[in-house]
PDB file of N, CA and C in Angstrom:
ATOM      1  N   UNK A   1     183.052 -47.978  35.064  1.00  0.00           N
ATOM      2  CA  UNK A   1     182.559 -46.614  35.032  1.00  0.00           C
ATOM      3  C   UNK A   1     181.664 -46.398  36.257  1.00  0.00           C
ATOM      4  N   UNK A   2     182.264 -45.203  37.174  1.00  0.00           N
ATOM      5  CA  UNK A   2     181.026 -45.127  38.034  1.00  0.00           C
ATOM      6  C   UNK A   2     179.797 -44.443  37.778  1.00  0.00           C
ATOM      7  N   UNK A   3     178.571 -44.204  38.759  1.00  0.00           N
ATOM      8  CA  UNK A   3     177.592 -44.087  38.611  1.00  0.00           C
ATOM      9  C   UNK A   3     177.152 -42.602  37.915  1.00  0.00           C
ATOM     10  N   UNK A   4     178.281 -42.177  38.689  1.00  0.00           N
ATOM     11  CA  UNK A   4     178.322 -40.492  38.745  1.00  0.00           C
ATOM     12  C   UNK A   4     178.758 -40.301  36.954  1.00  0.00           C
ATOM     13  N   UNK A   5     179.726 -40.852  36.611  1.00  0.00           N
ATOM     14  CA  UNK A   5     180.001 -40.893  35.135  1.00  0.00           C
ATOM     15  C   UNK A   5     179.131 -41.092  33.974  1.00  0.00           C
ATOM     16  N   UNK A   6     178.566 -42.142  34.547  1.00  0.00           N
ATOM     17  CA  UNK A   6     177.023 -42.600  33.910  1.00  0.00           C
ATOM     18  C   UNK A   6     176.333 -41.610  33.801  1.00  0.00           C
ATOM     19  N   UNK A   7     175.942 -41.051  34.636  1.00  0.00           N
ATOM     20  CA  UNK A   7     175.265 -40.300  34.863  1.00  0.00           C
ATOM     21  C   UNK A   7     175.326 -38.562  33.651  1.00  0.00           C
ATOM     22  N   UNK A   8     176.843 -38.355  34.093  1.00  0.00           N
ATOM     23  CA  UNK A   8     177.302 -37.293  33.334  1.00  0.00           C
ATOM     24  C   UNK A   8     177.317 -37.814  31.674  1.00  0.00           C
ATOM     25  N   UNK A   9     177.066 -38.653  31.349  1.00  0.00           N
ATOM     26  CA  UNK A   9     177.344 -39.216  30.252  1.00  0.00           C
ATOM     27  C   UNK A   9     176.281 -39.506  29.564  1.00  0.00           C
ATOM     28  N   UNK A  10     174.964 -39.599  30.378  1.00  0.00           N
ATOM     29  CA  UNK A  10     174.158 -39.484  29.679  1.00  0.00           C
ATOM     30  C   UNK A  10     173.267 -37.767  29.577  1.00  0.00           C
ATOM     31  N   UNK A  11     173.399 -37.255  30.491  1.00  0.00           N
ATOM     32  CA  UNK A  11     173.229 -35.433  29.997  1.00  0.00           C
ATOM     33  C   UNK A  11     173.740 -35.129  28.976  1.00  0.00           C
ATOM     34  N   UNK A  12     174.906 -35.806  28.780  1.00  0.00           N
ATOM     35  CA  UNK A  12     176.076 -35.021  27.776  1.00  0.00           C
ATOM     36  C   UNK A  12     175.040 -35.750  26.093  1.00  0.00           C
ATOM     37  N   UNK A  13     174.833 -36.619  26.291  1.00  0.00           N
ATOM     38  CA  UNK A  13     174.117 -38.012  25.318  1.00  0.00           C
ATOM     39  C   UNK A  13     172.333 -36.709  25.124  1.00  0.00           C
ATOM     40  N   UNK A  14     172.122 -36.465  26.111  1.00  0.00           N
ATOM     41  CA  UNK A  14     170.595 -35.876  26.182  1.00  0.00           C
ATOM     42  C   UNK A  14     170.937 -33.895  25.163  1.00  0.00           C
ATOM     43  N   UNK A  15     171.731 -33.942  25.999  1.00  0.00           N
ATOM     44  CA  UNK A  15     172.268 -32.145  25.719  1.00  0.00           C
ATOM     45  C   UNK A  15     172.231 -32.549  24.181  1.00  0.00           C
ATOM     46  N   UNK A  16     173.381 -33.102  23.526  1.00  0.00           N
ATOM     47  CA  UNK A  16     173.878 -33.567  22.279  1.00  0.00           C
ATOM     48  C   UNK A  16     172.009 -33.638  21.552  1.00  0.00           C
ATOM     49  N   UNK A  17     171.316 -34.403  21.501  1.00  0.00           N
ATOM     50  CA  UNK A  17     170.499 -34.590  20.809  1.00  0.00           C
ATOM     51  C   UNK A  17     169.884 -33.265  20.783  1.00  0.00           C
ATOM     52  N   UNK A  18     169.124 -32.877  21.905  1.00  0.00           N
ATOM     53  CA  UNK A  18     168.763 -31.359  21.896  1.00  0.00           C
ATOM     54  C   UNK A  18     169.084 -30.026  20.993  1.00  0.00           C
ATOM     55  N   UNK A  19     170.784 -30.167  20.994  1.00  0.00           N
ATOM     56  CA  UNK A  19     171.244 -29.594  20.343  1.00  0.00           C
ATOM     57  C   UNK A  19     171.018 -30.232  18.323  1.00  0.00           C
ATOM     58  N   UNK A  20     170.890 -31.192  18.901  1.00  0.00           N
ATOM     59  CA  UNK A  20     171.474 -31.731  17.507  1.00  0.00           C
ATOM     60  C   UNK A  20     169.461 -31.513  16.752  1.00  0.00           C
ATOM     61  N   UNK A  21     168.739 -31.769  17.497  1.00  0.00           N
ATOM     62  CA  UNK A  21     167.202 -31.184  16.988  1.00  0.00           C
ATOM     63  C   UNK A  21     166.942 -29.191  16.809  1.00  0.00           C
ATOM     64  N   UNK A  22     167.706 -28.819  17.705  1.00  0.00           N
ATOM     65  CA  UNK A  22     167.607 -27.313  17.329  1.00  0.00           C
ATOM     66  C   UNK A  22     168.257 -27.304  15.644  1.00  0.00           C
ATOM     67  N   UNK A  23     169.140 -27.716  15.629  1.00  0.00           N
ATOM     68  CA  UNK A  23     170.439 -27.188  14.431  1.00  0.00           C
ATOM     69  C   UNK A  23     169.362 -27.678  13.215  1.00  0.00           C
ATOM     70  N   UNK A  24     168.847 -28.653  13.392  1.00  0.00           N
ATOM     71  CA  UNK A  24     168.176 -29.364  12.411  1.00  0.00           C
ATOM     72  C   UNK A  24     166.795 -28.311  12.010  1.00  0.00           C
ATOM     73  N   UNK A  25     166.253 -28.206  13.272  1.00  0.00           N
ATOM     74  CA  UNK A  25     165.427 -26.859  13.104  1.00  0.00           C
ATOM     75  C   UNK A  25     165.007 -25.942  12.570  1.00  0.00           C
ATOM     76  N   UNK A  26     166.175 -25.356  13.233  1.00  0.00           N
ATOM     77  CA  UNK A  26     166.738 -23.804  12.313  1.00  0.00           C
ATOM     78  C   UNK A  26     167.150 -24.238  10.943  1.00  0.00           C
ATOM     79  N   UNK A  27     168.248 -25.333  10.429  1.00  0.00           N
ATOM     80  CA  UNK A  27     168.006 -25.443   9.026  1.00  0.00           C
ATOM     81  C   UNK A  27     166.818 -25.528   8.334  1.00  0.00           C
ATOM     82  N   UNK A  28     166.132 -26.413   8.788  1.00  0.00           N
ATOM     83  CA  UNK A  28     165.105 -26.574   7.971  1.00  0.00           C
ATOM     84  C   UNK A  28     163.970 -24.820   8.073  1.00  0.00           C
ATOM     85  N   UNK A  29     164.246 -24.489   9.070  1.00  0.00           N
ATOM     86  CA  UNK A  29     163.467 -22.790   8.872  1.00  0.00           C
ATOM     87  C   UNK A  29     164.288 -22.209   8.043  1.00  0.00           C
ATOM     88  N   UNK A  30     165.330 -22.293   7.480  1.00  0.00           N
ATOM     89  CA  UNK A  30     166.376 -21.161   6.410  1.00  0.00           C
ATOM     90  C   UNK A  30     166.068 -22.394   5.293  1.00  0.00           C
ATOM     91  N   UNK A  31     165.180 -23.043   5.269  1.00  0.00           N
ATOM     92  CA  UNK A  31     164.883 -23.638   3.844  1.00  0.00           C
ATOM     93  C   UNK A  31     165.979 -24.414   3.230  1.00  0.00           C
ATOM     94  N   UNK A  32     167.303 -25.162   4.198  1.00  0.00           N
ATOM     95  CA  UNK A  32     168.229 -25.814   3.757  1.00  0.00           C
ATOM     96  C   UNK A  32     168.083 -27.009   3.497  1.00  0.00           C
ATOM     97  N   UNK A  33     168.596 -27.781   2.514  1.00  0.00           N
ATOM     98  CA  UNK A  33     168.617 -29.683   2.783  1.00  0.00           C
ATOM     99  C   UNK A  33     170.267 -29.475   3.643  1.00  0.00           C
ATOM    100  N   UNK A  34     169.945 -30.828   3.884  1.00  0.00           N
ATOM    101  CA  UNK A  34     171.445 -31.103   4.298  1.00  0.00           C
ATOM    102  C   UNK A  34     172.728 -30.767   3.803  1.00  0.00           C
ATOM    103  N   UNK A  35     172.484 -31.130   2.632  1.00  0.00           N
ATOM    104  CA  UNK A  35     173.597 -31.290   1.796  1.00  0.00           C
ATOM    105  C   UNK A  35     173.826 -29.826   1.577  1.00  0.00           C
ATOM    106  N   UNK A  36     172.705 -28.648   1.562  1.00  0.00           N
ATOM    107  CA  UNK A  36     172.968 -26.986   0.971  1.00  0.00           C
ATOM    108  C   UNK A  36     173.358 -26.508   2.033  1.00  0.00           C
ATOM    109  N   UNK A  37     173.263 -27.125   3.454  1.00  0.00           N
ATOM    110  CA  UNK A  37     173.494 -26.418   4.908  1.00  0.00           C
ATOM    111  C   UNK A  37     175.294 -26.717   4.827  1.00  0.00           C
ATOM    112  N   UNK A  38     175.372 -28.278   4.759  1.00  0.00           N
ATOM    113  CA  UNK A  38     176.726 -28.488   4.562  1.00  0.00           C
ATOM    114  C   UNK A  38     177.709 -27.982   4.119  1.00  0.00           C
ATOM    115  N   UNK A  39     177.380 -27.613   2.564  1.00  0.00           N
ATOM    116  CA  UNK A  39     177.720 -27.178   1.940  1.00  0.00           C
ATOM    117  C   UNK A  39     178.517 -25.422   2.085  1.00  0.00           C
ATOM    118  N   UNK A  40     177.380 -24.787   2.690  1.00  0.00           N
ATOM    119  CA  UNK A  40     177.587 -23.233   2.974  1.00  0.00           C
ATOM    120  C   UNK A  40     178.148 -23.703   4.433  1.00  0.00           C
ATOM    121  N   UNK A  41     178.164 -24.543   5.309  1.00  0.00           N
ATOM    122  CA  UNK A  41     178.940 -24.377   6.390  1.00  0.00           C
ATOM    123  C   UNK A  41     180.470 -24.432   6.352  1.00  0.00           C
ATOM    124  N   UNK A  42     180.894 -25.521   4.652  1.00  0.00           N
ATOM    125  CA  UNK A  42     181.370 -25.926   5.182  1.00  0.00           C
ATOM    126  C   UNK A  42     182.500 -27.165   5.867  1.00  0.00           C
ATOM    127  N   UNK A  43     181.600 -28.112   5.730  1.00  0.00           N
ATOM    128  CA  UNK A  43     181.833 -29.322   6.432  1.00  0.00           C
ATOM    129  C   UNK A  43     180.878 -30.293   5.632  1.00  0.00           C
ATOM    130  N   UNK A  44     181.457 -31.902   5.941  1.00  0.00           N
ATOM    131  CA  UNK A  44     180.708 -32.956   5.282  1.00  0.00           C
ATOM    132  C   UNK A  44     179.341 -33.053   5.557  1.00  0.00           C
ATOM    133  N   UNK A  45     179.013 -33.228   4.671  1.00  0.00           N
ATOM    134  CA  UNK A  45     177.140 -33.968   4.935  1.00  0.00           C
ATOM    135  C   UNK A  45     177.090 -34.963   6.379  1.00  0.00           C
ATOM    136  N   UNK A  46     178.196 -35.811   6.327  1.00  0.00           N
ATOM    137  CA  UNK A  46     177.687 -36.392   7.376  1.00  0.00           C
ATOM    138  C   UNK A  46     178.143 -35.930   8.310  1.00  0.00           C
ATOM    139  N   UNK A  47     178.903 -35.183   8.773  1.00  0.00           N
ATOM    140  CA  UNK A  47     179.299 -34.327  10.115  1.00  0.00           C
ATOM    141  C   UNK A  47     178.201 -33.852  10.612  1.00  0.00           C
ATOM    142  N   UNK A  48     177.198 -33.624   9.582  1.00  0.00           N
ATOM    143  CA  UNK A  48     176.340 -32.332  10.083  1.00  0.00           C
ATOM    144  C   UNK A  48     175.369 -33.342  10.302  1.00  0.00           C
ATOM    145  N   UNK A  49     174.979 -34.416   9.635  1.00  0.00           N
ATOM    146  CA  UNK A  49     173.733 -35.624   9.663  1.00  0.00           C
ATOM    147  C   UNK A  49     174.599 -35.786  11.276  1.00  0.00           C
ATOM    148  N   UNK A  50     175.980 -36.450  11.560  1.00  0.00           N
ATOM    149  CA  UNK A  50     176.199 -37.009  13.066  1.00  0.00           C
ATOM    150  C   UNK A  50     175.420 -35.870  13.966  1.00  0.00           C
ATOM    151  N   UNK A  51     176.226 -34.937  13.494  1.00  0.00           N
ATOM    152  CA  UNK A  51     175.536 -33.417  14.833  1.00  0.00           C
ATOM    153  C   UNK A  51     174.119 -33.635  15.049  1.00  0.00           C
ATOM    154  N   UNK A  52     173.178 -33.147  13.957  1.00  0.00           N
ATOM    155  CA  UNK A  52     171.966 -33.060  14.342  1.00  0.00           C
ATOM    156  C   UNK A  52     171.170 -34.578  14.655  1.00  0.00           C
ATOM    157  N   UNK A  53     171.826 -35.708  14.849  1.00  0.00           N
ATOM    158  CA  UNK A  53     171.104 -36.971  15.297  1.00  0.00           C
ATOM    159  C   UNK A  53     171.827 -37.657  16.602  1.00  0.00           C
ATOM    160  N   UNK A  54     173.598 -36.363  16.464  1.00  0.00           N
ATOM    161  CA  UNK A  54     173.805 -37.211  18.404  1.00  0.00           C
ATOM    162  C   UNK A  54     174.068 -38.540  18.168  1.00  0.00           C
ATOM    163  N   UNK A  55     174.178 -39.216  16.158  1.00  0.00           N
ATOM    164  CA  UNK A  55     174.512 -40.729  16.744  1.00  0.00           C
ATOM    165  C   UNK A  55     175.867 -40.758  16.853  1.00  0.00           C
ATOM    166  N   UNK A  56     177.046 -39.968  16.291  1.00  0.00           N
ATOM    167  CA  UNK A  56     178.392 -40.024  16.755  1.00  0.00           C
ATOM    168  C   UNK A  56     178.410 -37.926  17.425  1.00  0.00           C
ATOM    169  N   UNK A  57     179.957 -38.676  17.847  1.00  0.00           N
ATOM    170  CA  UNK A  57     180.544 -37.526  18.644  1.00  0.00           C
ATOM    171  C   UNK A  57     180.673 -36.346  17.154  1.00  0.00           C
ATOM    172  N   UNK A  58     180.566 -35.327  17.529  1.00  0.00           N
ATOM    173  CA  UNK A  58     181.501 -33.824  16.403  1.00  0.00           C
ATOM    174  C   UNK A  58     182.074 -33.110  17.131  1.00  0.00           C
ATOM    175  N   UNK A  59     183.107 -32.568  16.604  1.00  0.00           N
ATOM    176  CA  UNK A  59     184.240 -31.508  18.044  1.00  0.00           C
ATOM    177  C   UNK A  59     183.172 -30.630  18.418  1.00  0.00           C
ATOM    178  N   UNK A  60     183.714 -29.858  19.603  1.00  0.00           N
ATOM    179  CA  UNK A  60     183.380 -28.929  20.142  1.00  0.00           C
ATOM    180  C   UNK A  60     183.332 -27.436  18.897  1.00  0.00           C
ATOM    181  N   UNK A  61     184.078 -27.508  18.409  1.00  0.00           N
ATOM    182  CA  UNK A  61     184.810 -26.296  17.505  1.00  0.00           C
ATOM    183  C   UNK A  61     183.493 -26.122  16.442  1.00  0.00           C
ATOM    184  N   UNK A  62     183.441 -27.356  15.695  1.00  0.00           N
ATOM    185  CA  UNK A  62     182.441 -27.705  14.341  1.00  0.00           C
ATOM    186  C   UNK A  62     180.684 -27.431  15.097  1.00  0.00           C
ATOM    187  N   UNK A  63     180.676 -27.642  16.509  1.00  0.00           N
ATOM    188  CA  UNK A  63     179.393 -27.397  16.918  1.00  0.00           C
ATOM    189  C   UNK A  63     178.973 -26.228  17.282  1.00  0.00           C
ATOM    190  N   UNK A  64     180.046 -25.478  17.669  1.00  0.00           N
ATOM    191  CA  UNK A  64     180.145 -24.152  17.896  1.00  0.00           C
ATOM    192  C   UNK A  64     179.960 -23.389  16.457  1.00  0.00           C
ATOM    193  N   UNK A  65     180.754 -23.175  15.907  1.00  0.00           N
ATOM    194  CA  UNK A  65     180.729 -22.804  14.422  1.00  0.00           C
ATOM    195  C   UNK A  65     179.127 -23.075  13.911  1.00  0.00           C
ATOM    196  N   UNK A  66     178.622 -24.512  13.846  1.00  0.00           N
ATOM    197  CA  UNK A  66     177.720 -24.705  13.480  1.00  0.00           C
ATOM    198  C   UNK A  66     176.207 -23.787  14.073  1.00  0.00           C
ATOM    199  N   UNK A  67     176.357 -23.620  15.174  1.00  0.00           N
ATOM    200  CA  UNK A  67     174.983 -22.650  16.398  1.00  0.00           C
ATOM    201  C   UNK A  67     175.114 -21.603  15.944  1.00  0.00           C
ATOM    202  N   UNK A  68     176.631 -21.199  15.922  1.00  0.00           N
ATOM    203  CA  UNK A  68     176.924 -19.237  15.420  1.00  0.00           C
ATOM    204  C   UNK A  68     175.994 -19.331  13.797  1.00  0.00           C
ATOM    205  N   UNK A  69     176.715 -19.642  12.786  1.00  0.00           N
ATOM    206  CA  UNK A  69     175.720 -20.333  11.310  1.00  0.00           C
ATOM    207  C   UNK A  69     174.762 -19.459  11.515  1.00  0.00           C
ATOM    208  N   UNK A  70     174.141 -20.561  12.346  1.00  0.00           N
ATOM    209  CA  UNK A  70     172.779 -20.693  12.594  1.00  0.00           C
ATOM    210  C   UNK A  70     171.677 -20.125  13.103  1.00  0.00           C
ATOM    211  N   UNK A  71     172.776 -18.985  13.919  1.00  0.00           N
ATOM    212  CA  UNK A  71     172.213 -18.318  14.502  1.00  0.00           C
ATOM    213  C   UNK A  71     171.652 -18.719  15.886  1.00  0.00           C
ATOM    214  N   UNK A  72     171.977 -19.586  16.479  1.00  0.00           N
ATOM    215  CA  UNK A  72     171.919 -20.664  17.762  1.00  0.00           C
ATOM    216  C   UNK A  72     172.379 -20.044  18.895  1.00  0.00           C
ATOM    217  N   UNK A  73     172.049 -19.899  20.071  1.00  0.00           N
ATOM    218  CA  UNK A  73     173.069 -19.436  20.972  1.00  0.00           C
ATOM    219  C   UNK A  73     172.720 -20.687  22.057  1.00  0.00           C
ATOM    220  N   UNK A  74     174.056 -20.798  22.569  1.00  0.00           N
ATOM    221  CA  UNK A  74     173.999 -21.826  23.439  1.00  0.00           C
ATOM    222  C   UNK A  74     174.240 -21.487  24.814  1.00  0.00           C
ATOM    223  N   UNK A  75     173.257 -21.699  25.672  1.00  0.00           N
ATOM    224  CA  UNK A  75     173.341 -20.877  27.092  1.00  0.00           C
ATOM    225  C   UNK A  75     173.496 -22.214  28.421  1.00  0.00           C
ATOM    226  N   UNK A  76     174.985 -21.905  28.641  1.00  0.00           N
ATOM    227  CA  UNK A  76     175.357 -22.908  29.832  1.00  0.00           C
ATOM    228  C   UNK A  76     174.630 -22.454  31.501  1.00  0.00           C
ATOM    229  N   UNK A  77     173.833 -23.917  31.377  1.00  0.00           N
ATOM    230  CA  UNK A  77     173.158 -23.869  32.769  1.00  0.00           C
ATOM    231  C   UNK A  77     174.000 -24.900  33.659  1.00  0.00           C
ATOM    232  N   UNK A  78     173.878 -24.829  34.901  1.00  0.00           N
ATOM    233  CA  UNK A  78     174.517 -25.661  35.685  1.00  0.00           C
ATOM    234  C   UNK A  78     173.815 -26.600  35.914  1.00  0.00           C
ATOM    235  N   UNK A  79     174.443 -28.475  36.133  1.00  0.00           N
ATOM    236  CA  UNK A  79     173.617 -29.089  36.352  1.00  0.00           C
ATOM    237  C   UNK A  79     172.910 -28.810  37.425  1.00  0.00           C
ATOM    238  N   UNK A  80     171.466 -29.540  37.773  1.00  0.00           N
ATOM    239  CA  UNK A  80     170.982 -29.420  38.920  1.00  0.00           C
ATOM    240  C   UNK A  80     169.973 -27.811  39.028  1.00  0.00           C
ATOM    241  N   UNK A  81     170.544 -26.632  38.275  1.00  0.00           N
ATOM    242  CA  UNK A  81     169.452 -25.472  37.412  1.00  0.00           C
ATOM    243  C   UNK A  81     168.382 -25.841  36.882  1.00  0.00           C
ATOM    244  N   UNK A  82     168.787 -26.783  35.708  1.00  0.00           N
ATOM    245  CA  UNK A  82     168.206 -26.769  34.547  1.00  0.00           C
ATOM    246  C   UNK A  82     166.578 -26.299  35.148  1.00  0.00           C
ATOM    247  N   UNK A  83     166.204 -27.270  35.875  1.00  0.00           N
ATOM    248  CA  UNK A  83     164.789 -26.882  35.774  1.00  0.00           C
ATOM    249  C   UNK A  83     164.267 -25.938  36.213  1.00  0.00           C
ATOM    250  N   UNK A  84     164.925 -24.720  37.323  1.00  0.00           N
ATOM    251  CA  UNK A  84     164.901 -23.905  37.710  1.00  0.00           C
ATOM    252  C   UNK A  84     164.916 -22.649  36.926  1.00  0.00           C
ATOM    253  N   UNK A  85     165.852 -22.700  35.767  1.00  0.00           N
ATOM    254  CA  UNK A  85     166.227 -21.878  34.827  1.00  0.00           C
ATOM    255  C   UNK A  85     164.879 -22.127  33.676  1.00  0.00           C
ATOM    256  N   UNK A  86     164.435 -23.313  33.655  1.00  0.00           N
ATOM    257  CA  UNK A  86     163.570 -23.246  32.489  1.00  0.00           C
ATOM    258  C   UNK A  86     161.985 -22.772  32.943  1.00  0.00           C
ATOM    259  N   UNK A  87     161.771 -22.867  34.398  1.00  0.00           N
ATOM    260  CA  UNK A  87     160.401 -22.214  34.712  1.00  0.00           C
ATOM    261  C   UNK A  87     160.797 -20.778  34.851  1.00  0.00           C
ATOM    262  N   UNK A  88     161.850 -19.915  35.107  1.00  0.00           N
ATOM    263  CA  UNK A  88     161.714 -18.699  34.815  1.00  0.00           C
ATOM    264  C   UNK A  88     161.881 -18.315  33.619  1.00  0.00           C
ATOM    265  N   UNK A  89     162.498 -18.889  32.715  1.00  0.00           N
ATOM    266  CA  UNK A  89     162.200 -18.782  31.198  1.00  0.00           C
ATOM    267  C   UNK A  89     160.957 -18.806  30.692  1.00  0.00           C
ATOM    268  N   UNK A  90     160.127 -19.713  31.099  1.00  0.00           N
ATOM    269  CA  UNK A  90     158.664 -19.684  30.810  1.00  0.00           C
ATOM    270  C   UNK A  90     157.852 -18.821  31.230  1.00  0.00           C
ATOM    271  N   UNK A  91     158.048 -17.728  31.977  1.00  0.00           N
ATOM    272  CA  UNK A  91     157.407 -16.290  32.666  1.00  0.00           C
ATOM    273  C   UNK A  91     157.857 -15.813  31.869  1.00  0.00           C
ATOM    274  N   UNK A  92     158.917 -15.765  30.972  1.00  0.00           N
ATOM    275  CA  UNK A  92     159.768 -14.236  30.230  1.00  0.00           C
ATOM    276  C   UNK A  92     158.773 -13.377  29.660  1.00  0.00           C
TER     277      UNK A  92
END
């Protein structure tokens, strides 16, 4: 694996958790356990335990589905933005 892969692989590893702490979030602000979030989503308990802990992969489809739920919106920055995008976010 080259470096550059590595590399992309661990954003993707960083993004994933991020995501997977928002979802957890917002459930727990709509007063859900796991199992009642699951449930109304949906999908298995542990699909949704993998999502919000990033320790295995969940499709694209089930994570999507899952943000809409949730009320989540997911806003694609380009690598190499990020930090650019997040200090003008912090003026908003």
């Amino acid at each position: 694996m080259t470096i550059k892969n590595r590399l992309i692989d661990q954003e993707i590893q960083q993004l994933s958790k991020e995501i997977g702490e928002k979802i957890r979030q917002e459930r727990k602000l709509a007063g859900l356990t796991l199992v009642d979030a699951a449930q109304a989503l949906g999908i298995a308990k542990q699909t949704l335990s993998d999502l919000e802990t990033a320790k295995k992969p969940v499709g694209l489809m089930i994570v999507l589905m899952v943000c809409r739920q949730l009320g989540i919106t997911l806003l694609p920055i380009p690598t190499g933005q990020v930090k650019q995008v997040q200090k003008y976010l912090v003026h908003l």
